[in-house]
Protein backbone atom coordinates (compact mmCIF):
# COMPACT_ATOMS: atom_id res chain seq x y z
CA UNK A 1 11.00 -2.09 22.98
CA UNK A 2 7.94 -3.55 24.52
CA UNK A 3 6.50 -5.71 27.12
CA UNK A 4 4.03 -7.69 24.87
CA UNK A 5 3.29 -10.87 23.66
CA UNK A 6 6.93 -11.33 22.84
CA UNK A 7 8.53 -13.65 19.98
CA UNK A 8 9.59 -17.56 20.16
CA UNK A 9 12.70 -18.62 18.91
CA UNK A 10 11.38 -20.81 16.21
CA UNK A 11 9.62 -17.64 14.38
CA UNK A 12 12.63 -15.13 15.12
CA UNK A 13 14.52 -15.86 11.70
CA UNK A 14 11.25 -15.41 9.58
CA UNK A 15 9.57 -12.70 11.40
CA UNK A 16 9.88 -9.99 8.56
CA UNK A 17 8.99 -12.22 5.99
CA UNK A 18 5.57 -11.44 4.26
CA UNK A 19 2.79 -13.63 5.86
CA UNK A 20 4.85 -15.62 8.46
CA UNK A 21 3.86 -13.55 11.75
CA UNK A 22 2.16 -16.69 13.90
CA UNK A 23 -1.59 -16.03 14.26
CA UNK A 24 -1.26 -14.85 18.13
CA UNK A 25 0.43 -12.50 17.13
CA UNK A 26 -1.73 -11.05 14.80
CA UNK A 27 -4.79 -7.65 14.79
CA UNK A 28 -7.81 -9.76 14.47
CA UNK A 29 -8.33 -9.55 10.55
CA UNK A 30 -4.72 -8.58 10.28
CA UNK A 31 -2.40 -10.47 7.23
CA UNK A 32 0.65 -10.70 8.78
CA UNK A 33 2.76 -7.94 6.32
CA UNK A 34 3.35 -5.24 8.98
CA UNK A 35 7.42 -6.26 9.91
CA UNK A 36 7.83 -6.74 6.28
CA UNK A 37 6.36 -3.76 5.25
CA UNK A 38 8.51 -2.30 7.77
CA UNK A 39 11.56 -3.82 6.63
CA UNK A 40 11.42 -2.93 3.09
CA UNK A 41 10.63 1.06 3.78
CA UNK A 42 13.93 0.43 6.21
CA UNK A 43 16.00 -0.46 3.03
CA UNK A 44 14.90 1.60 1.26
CA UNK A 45 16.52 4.14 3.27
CA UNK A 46 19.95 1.68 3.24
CA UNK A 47 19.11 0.94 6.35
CA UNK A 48 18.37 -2.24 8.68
CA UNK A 49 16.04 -3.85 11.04
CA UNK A 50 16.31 -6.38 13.73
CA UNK A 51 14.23 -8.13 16.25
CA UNK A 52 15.44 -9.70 19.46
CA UNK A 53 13.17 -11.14 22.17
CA UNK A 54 13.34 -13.25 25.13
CA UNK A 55 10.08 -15.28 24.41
CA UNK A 56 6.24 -15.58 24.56
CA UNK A 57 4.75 -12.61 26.85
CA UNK A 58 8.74 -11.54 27.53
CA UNK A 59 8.43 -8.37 24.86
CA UNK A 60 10.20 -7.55 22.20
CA UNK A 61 12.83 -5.26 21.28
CA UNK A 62 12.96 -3.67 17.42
CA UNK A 63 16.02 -1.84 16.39
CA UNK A 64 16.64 0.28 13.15
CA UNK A 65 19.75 1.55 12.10
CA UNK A 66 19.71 4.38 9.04
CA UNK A 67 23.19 5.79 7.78
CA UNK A 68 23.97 9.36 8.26
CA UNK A 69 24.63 11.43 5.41
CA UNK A 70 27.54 12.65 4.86
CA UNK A 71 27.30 15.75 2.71
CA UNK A 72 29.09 19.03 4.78
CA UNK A 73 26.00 20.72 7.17
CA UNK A 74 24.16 22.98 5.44
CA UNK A 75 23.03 26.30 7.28
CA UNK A 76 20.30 25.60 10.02
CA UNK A 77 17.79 28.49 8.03
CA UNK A 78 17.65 26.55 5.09
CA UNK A 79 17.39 22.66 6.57
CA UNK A 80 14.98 21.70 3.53
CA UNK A 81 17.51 21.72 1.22
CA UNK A 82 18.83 18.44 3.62
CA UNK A 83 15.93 16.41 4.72
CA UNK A 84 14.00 15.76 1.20
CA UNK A 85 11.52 18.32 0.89
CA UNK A 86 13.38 19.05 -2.67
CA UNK A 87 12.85 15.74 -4.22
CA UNK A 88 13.56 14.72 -7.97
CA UNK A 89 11.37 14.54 -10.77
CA UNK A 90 9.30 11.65 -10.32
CA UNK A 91 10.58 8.86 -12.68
CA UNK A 92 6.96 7.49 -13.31
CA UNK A 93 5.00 10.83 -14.27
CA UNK A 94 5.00 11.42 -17.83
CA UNK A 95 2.67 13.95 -19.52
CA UNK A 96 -0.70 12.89 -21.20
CA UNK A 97 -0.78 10.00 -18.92
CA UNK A 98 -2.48 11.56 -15.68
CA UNK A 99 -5.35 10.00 -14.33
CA UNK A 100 -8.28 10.37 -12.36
CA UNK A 101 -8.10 7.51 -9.53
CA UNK A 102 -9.97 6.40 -6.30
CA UNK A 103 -7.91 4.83 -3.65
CA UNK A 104 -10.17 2.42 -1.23
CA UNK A 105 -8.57 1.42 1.26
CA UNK A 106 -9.87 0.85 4.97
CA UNK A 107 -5.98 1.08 6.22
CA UNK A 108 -6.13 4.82 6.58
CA UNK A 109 -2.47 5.64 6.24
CA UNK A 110 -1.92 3.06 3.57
CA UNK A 111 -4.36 5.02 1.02
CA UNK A 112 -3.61 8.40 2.37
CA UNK A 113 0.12 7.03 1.39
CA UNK A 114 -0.69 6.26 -2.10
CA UNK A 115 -2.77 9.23 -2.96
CA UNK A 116 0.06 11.58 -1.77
CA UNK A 117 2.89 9.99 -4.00
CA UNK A 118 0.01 9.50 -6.92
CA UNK A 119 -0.44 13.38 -6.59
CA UNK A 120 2.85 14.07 -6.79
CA UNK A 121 3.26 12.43 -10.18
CA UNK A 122 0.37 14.64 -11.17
CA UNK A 123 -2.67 12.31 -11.18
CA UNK A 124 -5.79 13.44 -9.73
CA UNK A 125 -6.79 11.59 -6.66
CA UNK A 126 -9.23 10.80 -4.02
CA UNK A 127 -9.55 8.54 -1.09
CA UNK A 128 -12.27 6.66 0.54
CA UNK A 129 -12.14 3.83 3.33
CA UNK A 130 -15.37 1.80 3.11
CA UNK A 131 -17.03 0.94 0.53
CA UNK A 132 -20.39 2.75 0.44
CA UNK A 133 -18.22 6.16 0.83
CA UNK A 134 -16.73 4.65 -2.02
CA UNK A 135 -19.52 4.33 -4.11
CA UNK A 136 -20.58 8.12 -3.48
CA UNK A 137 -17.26 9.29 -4.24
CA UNK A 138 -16.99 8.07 -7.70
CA UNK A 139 -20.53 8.80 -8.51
CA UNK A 140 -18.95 12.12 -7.49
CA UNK A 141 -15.61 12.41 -8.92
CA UNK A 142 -16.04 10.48 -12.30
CA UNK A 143 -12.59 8.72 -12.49
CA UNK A 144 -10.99 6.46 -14.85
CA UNK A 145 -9.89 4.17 -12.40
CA UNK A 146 -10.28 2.83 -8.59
CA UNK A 147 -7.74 0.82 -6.65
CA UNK A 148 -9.43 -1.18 -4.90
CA UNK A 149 -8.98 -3.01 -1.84
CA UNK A 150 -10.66 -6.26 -1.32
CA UNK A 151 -10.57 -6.92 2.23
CA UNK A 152 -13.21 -3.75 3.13
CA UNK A 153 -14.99 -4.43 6.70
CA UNK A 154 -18.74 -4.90 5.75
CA UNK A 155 -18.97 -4.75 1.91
CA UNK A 156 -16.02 -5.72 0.96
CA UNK A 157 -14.51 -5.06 -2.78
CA UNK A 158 -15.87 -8.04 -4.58
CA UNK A 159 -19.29 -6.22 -3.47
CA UNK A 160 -17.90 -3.06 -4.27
CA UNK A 161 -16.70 -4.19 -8.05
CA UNK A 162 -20.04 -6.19 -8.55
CA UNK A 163 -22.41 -2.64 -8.22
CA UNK A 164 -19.86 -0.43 -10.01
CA UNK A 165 -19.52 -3.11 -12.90
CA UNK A 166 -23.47 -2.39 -12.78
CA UNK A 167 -23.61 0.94 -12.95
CA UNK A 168 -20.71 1.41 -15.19
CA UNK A 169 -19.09 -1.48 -17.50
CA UNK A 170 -16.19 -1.86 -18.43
CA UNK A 171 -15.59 1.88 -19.19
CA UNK A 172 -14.16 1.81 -15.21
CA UNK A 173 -10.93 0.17 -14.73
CA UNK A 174 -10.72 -1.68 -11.22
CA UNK A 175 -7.55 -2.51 -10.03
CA UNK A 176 -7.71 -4.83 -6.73
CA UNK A 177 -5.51 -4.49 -3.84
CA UNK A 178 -5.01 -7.62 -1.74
CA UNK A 179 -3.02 -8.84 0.32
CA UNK A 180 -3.63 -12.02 -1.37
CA UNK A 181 -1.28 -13.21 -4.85
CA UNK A 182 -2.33 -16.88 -5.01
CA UNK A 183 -3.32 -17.78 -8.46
CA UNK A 184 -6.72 -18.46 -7.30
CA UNK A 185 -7.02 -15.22 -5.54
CA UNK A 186 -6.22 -13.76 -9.11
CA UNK A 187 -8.94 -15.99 -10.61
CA UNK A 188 -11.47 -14.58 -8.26
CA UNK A 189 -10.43 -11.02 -8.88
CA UNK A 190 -10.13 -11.36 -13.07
CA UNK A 191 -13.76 -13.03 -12.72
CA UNK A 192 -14.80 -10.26 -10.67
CA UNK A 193 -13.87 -8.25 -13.08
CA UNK A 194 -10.81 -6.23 -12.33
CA UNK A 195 -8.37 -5.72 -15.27
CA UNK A 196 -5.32 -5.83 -12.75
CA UNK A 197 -4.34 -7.19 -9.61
CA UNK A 198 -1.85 -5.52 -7.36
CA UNK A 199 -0.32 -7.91 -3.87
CA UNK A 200 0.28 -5.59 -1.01
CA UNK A 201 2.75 -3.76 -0.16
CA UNK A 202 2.55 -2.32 -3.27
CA UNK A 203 4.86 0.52 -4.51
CA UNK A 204 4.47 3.38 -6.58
CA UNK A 205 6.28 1.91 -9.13
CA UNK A 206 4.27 -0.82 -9.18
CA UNK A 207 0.82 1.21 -9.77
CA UNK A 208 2.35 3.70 -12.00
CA UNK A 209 3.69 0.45 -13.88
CA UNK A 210 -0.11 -0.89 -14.08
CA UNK A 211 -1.64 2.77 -14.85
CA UNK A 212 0.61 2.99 -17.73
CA UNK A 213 -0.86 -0.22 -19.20
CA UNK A 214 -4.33 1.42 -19.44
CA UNK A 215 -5.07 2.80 -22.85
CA UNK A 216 -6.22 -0.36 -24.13
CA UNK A 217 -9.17 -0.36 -22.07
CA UNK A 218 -10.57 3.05 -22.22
């Protein structure tokens, strides 16, 4: 709960939809996908989300419910065994299929995210969050391909996609990362010269899906 800028009734029922947070609302520069973000790691968990608020600059009140499990408690010296640190092979990881990939992202956690659950299927991974740390990291690190966000503060990744398509060809696969799916955002990005384009919030499933797709460019 908070004492913010609150909710009006006529944006209550689409407030977790992708996009549909009204602009006062908003982080300058912001896209409007954080409550649907939200909601969708909430279900994934089987669990739900609700908003309730009184009105404009009356605050807002969030509230997530998550189901217990109901396996019998397991000793307190071994509690990994209960909260997920044993996990199951990843479905996506399949040998002779690892690559080396850049995440750019200037959303910290976002990229820190991806490179964690692209590790864990056994791909090699870095991270950078602007793009002239970028550039130096894959000047660096040599990889097969970068996922790229486009909207970078200063240069953003159409800038980003223009020097490494200079330096490199096509022999790099770029792979943008927008919060954009519009047909004419995928114009821009297929002109720019990314072979795929991926809408956020994007899931592991969804890059893995794309990764897969890559021998017939290298």
């Amino acid at each position: 709960a908070d004492n913010g800028i609150g909710i009006a009734a006529e944006h209550m029922d689409s407030i977790f939809e992708p996009f549909s947070s009204p602009e006062s609302s908003r982080k300058p520069g912001g896209l409007g996908i954080g409550l649907s973000l939200t909601r969708k790691l909430v279900e994934l968990h089987r669990g739900t989300i609700t908003a309730t608020s009184e009105g404009p600059g009356k605050g807002s009140t969030f509230e997530v419910w998550l189901p217990l499990e109901e396996h019998s408690q397991l000793p307190l010296e071994k509690p990994t065994k209960r909260f997920g640190v044993r996990r199951p092979q990843a479905p996506f990881s399949v040998p002779g299929e690892h690559r080396r990939v850049i995440v750019v992202d200037d959303n910290e956690a976002a990229a820190n995210g991806l490179r964690a659950l692209l590790l864990h299927n056994g791909h090699e991974v870095e991270v950078a969050y602007d793009g002239p740390s970028a550039l130096q990291k894959i000047a660096k690190f040599n990889p097969d391909v970068v996922i790229l966000d486009i909207g970078l503060p200063g240069m953003d990744g159409y800038e980003v996609a223009h020097i490494l398509r200079g330096r490199y060809g096509v022999t790099l696969v770029l792979i943008a990362l927008t919060g954009y799916g519009q047909e004419e955002d995928r114009r821009r990005t297929k002109e720019a010269g990314f072979a795929f384009h991926l809408t956020k919030p994007v899931s592991i499933a969804d890059v893995e899906s794309v990764l897969k797709k890559l021998g017939k460019y290298n």
